[in-house]
Protein backbone atom coordinates (compact mmCIF):
# COMPACT_ATOMS: atom_id res chain seq x y z
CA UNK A 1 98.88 97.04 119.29
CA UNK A 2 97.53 93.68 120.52
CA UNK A 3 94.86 91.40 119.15
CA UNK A 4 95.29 88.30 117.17
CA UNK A 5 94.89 89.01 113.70
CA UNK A 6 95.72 92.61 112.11
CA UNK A 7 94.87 93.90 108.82
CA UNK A 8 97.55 96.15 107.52
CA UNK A 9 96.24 98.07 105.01
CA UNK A 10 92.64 99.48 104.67
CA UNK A 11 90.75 102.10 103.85
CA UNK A 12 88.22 102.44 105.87
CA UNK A 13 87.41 106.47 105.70
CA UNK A 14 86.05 105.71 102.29
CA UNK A 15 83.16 103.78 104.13
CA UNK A 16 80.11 105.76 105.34
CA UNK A 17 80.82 107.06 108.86
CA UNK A 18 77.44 104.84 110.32
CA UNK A 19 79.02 101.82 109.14
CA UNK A 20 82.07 101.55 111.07
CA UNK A 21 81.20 100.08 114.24
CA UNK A 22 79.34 97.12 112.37
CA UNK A 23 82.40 96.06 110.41
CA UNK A 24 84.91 96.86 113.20
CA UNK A 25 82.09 94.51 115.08
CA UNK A 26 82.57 91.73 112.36
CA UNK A 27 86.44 92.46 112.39
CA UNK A 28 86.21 91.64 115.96
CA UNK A 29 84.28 88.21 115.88
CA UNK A 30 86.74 87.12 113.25
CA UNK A 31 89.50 88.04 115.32
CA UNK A 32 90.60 91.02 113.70
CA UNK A 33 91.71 93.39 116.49
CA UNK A 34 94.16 95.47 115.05
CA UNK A 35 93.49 97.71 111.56
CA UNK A 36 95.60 100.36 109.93
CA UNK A 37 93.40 103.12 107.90
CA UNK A 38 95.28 104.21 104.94
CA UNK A 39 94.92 107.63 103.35
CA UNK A 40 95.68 108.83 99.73
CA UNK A 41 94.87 112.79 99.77
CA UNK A 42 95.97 114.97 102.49
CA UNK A 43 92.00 114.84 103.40
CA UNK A 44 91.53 111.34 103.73
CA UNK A 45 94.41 110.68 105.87
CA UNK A 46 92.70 113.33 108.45
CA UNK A 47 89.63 111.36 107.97
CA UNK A 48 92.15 108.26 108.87
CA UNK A 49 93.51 110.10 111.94
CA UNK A 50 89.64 111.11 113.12
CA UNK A 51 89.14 107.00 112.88
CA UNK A 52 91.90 106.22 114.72
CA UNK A 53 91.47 109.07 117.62
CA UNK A 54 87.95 107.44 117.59
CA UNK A 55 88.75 103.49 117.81
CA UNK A 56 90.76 102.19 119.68
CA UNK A 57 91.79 98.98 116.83
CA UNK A 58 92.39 101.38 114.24
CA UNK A 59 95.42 103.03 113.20
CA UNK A 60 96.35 105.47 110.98
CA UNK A 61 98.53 106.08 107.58
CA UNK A 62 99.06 109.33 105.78
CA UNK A 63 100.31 109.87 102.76
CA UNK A 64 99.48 110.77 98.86
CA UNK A 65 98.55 107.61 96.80
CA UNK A 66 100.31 108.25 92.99
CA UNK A 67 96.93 108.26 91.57
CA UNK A 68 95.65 111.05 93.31
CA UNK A 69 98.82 112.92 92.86
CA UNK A 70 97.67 116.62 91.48
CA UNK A 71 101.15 117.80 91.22
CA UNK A 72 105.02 118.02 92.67
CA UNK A 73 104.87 117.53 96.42
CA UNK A 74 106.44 121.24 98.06
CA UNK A 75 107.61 122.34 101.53
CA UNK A 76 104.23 123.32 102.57
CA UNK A 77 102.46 120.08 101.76
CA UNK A 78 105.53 118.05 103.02
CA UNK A 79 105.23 120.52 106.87
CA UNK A 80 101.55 119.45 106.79
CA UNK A 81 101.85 115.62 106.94
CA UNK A 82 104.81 116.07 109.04
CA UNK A 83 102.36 117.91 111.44
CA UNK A 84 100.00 115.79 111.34
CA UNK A 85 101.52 112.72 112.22
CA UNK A 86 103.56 114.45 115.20
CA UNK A 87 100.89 115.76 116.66
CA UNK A 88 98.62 112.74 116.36
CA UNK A 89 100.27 109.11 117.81
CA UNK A 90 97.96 106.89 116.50
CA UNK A 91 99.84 107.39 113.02
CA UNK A 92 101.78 104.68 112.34
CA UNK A 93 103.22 104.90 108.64
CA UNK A 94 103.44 106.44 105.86
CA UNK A 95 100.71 104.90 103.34
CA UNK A 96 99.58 104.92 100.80
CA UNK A 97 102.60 105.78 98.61
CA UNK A 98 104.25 104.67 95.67
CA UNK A 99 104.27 104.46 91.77
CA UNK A 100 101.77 103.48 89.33
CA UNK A 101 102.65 102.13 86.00
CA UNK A 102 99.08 101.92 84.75
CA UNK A 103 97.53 103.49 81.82
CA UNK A 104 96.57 107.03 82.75
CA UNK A 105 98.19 107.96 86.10
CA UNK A 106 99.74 111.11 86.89
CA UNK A 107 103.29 111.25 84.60
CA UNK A 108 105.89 109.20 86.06
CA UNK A 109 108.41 111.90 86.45
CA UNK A 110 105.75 113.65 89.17
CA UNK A 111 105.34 110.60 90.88
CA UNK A 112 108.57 109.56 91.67
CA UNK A 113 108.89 112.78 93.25
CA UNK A 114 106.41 112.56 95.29
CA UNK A 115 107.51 109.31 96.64
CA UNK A 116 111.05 110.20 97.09
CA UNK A 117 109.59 113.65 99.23
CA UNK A 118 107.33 110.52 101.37
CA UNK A 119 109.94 108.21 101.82
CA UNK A 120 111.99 111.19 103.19
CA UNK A 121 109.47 112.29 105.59
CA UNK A 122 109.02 108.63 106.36
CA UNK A 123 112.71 108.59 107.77
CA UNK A 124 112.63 112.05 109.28
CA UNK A 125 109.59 110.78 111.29
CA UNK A 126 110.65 107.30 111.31
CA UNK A 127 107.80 105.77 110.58
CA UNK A 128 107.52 103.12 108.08
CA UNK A 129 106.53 102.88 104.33
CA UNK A 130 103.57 100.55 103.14
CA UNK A 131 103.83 101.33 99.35
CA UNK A 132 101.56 100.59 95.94
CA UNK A 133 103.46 99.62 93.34
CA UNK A 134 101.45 99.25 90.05
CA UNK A 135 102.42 97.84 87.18
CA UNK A 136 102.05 98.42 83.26
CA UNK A 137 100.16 95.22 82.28
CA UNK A 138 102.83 92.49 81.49
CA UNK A 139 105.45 94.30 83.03
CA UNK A 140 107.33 93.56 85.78
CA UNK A 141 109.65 95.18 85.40
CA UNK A 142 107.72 98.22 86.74
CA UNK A 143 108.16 96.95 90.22
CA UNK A 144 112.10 96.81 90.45
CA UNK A 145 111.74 100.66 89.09
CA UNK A 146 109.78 101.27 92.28
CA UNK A 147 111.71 99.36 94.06
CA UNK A 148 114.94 100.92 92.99
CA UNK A 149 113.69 104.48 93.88
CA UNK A 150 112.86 102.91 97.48
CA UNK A 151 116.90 101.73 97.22
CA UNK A 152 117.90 104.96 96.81
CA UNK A 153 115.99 106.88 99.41
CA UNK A 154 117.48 104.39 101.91
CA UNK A 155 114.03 102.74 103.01
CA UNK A 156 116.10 100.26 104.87
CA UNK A 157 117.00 103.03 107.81
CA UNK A 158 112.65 102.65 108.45
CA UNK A 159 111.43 99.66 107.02
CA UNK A 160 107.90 98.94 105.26
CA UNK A 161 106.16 96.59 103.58
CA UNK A 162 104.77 95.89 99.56
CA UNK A 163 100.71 96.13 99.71
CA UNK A 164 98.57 93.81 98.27
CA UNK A 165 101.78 91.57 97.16
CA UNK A 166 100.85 89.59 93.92
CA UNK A 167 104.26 89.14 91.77
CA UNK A 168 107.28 86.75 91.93
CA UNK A 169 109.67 85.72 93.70
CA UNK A 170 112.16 87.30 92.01
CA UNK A 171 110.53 91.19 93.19
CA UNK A 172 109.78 89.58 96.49
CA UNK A 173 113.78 88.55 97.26
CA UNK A 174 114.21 92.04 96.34
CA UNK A 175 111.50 93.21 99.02
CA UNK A 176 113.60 90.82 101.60
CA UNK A 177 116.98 92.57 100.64
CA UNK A 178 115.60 95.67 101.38
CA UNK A 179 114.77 94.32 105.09
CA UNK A 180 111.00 95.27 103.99
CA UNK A 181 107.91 92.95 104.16
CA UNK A 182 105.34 91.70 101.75
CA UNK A 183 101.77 92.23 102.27
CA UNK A 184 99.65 89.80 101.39
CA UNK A 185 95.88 90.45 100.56
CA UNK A 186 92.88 88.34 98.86
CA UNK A 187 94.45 87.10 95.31
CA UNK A 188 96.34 84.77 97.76
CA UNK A 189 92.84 82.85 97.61
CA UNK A 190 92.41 82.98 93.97
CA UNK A 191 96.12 83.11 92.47
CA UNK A 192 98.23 79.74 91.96
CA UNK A 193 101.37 81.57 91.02
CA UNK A 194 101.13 83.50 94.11
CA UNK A 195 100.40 80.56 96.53
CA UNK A 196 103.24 79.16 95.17
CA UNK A 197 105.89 82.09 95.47
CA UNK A 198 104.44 82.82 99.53
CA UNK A 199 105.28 79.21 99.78
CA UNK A 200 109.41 80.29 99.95
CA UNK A 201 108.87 84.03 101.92
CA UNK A 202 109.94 83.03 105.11
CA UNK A 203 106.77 83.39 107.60
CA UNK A 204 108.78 86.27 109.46
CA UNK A 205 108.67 88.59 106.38
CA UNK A 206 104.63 88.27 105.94
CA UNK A 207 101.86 90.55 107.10
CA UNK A 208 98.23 90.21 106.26
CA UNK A 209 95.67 92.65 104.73
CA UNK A 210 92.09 93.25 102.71
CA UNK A 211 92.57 96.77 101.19
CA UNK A 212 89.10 97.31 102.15
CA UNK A 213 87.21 100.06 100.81
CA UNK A 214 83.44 100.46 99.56
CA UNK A 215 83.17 97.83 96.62
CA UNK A 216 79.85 99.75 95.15
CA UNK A 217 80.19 97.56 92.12
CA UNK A 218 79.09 94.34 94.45
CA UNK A 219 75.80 94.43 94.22
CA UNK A 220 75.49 91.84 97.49
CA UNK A 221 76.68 94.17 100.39
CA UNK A 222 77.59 91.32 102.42
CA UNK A 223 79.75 90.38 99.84
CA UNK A 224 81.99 93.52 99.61
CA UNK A 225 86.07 92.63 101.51
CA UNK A 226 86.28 94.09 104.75
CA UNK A 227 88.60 93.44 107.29
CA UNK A 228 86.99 90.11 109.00
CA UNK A 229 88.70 88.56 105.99
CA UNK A 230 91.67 88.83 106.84
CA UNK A 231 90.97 85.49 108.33
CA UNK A 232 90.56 84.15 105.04
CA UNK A 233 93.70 85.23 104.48
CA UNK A 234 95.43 83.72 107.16
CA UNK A 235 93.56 80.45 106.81
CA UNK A 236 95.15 79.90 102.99
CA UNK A 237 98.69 81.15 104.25
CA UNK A 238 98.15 78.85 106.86
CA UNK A 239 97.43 75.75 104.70
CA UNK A 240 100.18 76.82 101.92
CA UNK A 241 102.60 76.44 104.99
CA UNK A 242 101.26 73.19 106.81
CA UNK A 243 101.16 75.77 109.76
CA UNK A 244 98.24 76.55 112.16
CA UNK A 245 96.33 79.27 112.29
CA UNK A 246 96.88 80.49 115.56
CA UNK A 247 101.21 80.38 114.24
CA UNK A 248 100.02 82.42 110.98
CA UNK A 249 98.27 84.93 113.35
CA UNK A 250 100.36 85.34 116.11
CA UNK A 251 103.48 85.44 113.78
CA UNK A 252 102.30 87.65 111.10
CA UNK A 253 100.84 90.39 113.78
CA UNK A 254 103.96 90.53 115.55
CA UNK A 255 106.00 91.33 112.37
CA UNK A 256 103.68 94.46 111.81
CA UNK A 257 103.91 95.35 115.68
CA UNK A 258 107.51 95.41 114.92
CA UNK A 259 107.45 96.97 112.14
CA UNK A 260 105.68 100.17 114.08
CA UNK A 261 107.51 99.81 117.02
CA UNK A 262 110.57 100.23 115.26
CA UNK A 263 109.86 103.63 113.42
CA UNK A 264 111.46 104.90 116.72
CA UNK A 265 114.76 103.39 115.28
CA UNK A 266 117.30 105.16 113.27
């Protein structure tokens, strides 16, 4: 997994098939060389595997996102992820998981065991987590629930990372305890309170990503996020840190290397 900027959480299967090698093109001239896929049905994370088998800078996640839960997760389900990530190497995590507080999600109850079945095929794999974690508006406190489940199914023993970070630092010291990472997207651009808690996360505990997918409501194509800006990304982190971009880069692409390199660790 080399290159000098990586984007850990897309989804890039949601794009139209003839548009991939353009934006992995413009991922490329930006310096994007490494992308992770995400899925959220047991479809789309075959569609993220078929990417990844395809290209060589993309990886893959499987995995149910909690909005497109349809129900408890059962043994046969559970064999068929399992399956697919040991027969295909390019999968590198389990993602996208997690809980959504939100109005009208899939009840809670279902959810949260759905993510406790992930996270345990997470550490019978051992591959790592990179979770969604939702919350009511106005409430954080949604995020130390999700957080608590992840406690409790011992995410520690593989390690993962909070997408598209946004909160406090309150839920990210809790991220930290947990040995996982925070994943930070976009509304680091836009977001004062944000620039200010990424200010105290240690540099070592940071990876970058766009959550990519096909922004249809953009009516300006070239203005829909795609993985080239990441760069943007790394260029605020960069200046919130008095850092250069080439540390923010080579540092924050190493911690996801590591983080995939050691799903082979129990």
């Amino acid at each position: 997994m080399d290159g000098y900027l990586a984007d850990t959480h897309t989804h890039l299967d949601q794009f139209d098939p003839s548009e991939i090698p353009e934006i992995l093109g413009r991922a490329a001239d930006a310096g994007v060389n490494t992308i992770v896929s995400a899925g959220v049905t047991k479809e789309s994370s075959r569609k993220c595997i078929d990417l990844a088998n395809n290209h060589d800078s993309i990886f893959a996640g499987i995995g149910i996102h909690p909005m497109d839960i349809e129900g408890p997760m059962d043994a046969k389900s559970y064999t068929e992820f399992k399956n697919m990530a040991l027969a295909n190497p390019k999968v590198v995590c389990i993602s996208e998981v997690g809980l959504d507080f939100s109005l009208g999600m899939p009840d809670l109850s279902i959810q949260i065991q759905v993510l406790r079945k992930q996270i345990r095929l997470a550490r019978e794999l051992a591959l790592p987590v990179i979770f969604h974690s939702r919350e009511h508006p106005e409430r954080m406190i949604d995020h130390h629930k999700t957080l608590a489940v992840l406690r409790e199914e011992k995410i520690q023993e593989v390690g993962g990372a909070m997408h598209y970070f946004q909160w406090d630092e309150e839920v990210a010291q809790v991220c930290l305890d947990l040995g996982l990472l925070v994943s930070i997207g976009k509304p680091l651009l836009r977001m004062p309170r944000l620039q200010e808690t990424i200010k105290n996360i240690p540099l070592d505990h940071i990876v970058l990503e766009t959550d990519s997918y096909p922004q249809y409501f953009k009516r300006n194509r070239s203005r829909w996020t795609e993985p080239k800006d990441v760069r943007e990304v790394a260029m605020k982190l960069a200046e919130l840190k008095g850092l250069s971009l080439d540390t923010v880069a080579e540092t924050t692409t190493k911690n996801l290397a590591a983080l995939f390199k050691d799903r082979n660790k129990k």
